[in-house]
PDB file of N, CA and C in Angstrom:
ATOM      1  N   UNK A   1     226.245  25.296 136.717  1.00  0.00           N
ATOM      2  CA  UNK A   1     225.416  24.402 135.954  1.00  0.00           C
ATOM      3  C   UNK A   1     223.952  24.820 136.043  1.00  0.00           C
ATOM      4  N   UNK A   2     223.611  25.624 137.379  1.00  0.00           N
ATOM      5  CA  UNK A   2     222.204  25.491 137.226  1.00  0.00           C
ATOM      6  C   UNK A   2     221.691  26.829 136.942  1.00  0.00           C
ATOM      7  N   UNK A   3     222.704  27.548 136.520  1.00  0.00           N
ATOM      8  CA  UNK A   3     222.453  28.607 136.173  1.00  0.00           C
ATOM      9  C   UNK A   3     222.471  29.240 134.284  1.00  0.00           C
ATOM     10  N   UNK A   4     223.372  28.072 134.030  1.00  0.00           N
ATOM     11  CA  UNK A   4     223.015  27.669 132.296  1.00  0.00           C
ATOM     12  C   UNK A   4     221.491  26.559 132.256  1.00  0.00           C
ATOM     13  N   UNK A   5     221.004  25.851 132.441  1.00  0.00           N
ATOM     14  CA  UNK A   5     220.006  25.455 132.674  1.00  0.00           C
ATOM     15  C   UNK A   5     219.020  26.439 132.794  1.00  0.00           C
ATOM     16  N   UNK A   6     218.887  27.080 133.696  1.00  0.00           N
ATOM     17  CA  UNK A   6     217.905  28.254 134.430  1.00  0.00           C
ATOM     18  C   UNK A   6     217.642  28.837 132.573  1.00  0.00           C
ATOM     19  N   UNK A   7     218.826  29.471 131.822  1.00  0.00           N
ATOM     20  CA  UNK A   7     218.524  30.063 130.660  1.00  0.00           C
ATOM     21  C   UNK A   7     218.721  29.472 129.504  1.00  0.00           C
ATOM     22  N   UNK A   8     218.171  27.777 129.373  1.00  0.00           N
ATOM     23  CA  UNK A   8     217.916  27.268 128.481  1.00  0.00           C
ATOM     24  C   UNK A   8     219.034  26.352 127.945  1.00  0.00           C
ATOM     25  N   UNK A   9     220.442  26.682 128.382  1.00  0.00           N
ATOM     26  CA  UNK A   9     221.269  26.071 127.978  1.00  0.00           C
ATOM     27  C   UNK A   9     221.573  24.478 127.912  1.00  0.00           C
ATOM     28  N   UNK A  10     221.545  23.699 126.680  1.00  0.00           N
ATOM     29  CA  UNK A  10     221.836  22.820 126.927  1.00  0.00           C
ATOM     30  C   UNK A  10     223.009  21.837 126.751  1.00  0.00           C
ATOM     31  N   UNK A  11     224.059  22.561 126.078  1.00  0.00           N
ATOM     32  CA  UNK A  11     225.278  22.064 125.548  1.00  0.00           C
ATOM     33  C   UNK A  11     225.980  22.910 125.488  1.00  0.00           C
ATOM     34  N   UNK A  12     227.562  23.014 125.662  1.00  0.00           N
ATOM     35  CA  UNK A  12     228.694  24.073 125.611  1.00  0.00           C
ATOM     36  C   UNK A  12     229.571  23.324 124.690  1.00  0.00           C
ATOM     37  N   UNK A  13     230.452  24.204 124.250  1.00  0.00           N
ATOM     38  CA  UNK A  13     231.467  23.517 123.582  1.00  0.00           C
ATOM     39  C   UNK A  13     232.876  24.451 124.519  1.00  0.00           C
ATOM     40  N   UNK A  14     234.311  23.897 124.247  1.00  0.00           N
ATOM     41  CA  UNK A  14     235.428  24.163 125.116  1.00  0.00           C
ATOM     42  C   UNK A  14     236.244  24.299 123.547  1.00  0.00           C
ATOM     43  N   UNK A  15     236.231  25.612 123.431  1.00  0.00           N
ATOM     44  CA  UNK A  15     237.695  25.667 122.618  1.00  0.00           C
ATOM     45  C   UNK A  15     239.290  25.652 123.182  1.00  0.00           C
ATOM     46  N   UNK A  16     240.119  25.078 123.011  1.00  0.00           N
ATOM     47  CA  UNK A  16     241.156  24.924 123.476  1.00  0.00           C
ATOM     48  C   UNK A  16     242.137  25.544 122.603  1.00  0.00           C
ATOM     49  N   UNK A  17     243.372  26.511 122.839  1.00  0.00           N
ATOM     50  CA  UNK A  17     243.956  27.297 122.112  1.00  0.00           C
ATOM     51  C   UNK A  17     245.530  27.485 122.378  1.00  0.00           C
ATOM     52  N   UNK A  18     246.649  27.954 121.977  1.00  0.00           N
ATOM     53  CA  UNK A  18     247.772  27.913 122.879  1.00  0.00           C
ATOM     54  C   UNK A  18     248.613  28.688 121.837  1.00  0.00           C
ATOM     55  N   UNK A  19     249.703  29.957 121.842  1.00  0.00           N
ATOM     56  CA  UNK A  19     250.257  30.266 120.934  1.00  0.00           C
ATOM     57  C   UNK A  19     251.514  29.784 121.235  1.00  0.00           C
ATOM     58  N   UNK A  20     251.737  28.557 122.297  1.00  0.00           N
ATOM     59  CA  UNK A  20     252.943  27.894 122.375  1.00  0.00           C
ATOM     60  C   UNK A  20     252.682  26.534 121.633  1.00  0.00           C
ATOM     61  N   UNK A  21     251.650  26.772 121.018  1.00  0.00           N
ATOM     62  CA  UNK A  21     251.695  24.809 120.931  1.00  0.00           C
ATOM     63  C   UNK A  21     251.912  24.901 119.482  1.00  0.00           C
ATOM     64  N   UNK A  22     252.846  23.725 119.391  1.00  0.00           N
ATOM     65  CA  UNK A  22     253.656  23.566 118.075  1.00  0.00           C
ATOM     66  C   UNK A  22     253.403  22.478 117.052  1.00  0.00           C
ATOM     67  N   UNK A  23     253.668  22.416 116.173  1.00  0.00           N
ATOM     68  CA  UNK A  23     253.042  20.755 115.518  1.00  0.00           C
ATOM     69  C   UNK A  23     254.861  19.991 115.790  1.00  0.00           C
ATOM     70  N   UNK A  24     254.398  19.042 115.523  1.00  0.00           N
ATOM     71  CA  UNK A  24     255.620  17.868 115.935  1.00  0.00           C
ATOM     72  C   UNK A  24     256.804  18.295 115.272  1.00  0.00           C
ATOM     73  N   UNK A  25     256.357  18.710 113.773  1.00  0.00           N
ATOM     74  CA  UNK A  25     257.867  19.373 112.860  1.00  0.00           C
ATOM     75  C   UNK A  25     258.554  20.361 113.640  1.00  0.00           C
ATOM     76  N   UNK A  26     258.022  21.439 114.097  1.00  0.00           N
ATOM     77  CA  UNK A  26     257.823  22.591 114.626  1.00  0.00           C
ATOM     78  C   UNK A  26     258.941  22.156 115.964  1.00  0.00           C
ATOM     79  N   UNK A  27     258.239  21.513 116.738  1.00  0.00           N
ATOM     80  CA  UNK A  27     258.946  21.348 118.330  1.00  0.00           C
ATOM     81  C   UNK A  27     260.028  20.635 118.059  1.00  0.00           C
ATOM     82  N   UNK A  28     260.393  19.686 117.528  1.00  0.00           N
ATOM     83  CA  UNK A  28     261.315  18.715 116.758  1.00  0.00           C
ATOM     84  C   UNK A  28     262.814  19.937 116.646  1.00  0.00           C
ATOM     85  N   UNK A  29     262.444  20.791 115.325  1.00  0.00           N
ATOM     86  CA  UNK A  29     262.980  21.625 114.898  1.00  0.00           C
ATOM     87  C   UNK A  29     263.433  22.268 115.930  1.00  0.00           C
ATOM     88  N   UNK A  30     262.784  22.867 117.019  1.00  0.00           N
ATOM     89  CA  UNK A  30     263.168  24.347 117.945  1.00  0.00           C
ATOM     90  C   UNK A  30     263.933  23.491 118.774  1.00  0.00           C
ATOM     91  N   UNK A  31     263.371  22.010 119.219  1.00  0.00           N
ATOM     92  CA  UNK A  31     264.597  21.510 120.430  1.00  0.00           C
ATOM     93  C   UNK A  31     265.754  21.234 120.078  1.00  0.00           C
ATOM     94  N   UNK A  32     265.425  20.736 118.415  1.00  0.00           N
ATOM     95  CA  UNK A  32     267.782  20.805 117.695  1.00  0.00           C
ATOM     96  C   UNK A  32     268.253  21.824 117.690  1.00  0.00           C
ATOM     97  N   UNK A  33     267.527  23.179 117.617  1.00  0.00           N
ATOM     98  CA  UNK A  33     268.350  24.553 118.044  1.00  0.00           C
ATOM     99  C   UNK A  33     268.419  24.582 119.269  1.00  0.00           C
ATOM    100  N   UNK A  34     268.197  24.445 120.195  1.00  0.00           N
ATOM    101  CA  UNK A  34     268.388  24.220 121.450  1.00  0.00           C
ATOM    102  C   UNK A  34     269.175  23.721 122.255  1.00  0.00           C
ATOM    103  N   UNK A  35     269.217  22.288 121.685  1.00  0.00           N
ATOM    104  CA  UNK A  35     269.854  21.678 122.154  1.00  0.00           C
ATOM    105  C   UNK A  35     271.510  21.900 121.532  1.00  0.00           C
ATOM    106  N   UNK A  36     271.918  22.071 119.873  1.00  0.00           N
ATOM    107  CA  UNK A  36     272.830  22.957 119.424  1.00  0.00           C
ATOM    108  C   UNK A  36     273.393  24.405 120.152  1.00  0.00           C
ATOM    109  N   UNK A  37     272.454  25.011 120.627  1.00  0.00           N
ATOM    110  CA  UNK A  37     272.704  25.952 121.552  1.00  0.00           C
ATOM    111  C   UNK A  37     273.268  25.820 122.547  1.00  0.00           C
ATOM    112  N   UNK A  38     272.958  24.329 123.193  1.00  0.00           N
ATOM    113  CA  UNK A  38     273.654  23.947 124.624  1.00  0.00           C
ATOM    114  C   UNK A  38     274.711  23.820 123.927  1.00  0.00           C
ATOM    115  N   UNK A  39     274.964  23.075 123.207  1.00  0.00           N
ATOM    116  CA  UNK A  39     275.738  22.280 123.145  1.00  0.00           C
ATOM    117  C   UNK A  39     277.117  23.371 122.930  1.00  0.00           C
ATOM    118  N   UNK A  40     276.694  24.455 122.043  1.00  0.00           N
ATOM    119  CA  UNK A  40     278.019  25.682 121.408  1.00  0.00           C
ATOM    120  C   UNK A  40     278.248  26.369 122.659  1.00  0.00           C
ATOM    121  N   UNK A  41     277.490  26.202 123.619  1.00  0.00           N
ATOM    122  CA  UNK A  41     277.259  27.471 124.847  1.00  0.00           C
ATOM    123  C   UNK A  41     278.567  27.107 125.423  1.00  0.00           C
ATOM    124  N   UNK A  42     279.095  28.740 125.014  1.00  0.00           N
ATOM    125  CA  UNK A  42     281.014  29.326 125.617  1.00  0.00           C
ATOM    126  C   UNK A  42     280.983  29.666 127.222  1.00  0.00           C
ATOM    127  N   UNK A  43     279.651  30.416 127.927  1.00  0.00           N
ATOM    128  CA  UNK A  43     279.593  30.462 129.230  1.00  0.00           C
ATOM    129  C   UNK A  43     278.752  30.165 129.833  1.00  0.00           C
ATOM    130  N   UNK A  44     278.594  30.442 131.426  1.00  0.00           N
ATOM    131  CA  UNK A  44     277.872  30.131 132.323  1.00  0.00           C
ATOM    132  C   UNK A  44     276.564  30.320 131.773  1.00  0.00           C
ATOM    133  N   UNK A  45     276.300  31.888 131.523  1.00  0.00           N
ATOM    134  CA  UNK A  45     274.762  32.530 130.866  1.00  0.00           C
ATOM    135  C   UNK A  45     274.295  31.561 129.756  1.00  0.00           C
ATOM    136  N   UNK A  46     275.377  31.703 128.799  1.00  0.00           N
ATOM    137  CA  UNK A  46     274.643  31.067 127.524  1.00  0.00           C
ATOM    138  C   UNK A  46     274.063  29.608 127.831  1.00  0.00           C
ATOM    139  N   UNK A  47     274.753  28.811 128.802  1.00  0.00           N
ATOM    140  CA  UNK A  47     274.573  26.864 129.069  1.00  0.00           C
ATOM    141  C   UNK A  47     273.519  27.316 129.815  1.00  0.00           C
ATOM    142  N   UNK A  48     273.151  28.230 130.942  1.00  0.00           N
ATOM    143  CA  UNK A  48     271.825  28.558 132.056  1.00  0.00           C
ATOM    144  C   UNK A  48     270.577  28.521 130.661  1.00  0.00           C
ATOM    145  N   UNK A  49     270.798  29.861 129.866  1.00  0.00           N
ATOM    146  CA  UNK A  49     269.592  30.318 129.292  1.00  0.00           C
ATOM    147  C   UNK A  49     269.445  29.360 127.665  1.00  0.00           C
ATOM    148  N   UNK A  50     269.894  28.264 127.282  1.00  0.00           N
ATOM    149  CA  UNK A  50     269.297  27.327 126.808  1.00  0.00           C
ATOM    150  C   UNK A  50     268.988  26.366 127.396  1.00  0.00           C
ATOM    151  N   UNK A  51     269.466  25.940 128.886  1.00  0.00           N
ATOM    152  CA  UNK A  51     268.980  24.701 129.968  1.00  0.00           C
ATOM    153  C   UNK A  51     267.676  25.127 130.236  1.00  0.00           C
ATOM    154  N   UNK A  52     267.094  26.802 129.973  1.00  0.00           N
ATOM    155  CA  UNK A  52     265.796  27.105 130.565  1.00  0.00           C
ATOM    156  C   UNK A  52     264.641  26.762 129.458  1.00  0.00           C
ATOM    157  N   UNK A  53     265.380  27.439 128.166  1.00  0.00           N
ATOM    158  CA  UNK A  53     264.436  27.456 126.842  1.00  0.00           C
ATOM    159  C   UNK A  53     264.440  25.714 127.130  1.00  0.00           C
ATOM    160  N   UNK A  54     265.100  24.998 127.059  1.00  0.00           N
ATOM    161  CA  UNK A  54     264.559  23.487 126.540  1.00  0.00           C
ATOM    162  C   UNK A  54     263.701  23.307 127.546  1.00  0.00           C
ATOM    163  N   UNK A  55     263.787  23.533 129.223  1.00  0.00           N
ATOM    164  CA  UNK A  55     263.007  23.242 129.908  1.00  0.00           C
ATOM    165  C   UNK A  55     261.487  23.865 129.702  1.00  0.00           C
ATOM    166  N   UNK A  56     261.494  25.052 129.303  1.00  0.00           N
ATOM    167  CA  UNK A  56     260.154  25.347 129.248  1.00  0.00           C
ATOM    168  C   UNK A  56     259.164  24.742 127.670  1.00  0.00           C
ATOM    169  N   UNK A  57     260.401  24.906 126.322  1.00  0.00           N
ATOM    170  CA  UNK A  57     259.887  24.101 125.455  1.00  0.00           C
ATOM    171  C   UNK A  57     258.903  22.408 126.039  1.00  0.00           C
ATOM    172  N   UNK A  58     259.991  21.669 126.752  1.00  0.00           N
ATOM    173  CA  UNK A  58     259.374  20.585 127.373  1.00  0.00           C
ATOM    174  C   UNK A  58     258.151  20.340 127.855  1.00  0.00           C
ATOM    175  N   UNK A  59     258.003  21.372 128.592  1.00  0.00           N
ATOM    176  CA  UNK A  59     256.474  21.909 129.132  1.00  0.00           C
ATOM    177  C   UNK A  59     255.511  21.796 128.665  1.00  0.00           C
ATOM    178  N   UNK A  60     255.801  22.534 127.144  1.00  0.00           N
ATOM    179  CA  UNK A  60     254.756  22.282 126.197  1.00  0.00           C
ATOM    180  C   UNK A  60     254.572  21.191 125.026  1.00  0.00           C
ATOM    181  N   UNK A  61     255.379  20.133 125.457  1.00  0.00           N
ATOM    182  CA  UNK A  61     255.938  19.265 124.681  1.00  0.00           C
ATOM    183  C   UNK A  61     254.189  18.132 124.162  1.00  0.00           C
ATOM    184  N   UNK A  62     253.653  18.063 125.376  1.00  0.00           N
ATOM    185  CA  UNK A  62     252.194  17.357 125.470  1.00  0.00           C
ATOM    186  C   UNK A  62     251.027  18.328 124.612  1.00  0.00           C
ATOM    187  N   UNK A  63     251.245  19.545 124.222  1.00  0.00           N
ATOM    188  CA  UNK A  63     250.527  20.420 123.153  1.00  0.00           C
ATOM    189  C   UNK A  63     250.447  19.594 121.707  1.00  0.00           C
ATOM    190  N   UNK A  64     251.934  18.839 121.527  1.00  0.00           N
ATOM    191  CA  UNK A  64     252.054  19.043 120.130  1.00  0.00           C
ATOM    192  C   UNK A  64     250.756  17.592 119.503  1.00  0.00           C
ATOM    193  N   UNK A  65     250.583  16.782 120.493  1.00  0.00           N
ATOM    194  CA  UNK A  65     249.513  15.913 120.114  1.00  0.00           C
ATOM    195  C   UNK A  65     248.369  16.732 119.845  1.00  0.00           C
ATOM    196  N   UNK A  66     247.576  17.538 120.201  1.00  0.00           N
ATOM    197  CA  UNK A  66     246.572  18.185 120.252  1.00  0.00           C
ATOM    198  C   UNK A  66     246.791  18.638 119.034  1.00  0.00           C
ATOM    199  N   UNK A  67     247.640  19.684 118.738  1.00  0.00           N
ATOM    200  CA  UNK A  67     247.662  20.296 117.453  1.00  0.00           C
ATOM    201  C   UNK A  67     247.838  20.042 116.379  1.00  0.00           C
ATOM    202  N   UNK A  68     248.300  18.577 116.546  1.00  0.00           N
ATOM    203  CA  UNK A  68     248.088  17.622 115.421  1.00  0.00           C
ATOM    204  C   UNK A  68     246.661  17.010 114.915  1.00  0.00           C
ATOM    205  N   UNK A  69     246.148  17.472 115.857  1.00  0.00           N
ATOM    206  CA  UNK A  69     244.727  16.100 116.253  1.00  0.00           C
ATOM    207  C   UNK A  69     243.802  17.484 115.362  1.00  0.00           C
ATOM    208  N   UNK A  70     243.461  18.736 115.754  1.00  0.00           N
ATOM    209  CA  UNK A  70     242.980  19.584 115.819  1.00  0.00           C
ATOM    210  C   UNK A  70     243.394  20.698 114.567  1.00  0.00           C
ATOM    211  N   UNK A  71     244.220  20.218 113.665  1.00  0.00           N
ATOM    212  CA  UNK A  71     244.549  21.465 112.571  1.00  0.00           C
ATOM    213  C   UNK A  71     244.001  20.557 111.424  1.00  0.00           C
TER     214      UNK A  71
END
């Protein structure tokens, strides 16, 4: 802080950015493939590696307000 001060600074701005963040259609859409995915999944691998995609989709589930707010 006192080193933006020191060179005049008096205001910043914070861009916020994410190439995971989805609009509501968007995340909506990818978790019914997903969850369709669980649901068809014939083995162990396939039920593991859509239990992961939804979990990490989830993650970013609090993005999709922002990118609504912000486009």
């Amino acid at each position: 802080m006192y080193r933006l001060k020191a060179h005049g600074v008096k205001s910043t701005i914070l861009f916020f950015g994410s190439a995971r963040a989805k609009s509501k259609a968007q995340f909506d859409s990818r978790l019914e493939e997903l969850m369709l995915a669980l649901g068809e999944a014939v083995t162990e691998k396939e039920r593991e590696d859509a239990e992961a995609a939804i979990a990490v989709l989830r993650k970013t589930e609090w993005l999709v307000e922002y990118f609504d707010k912000v486009r």
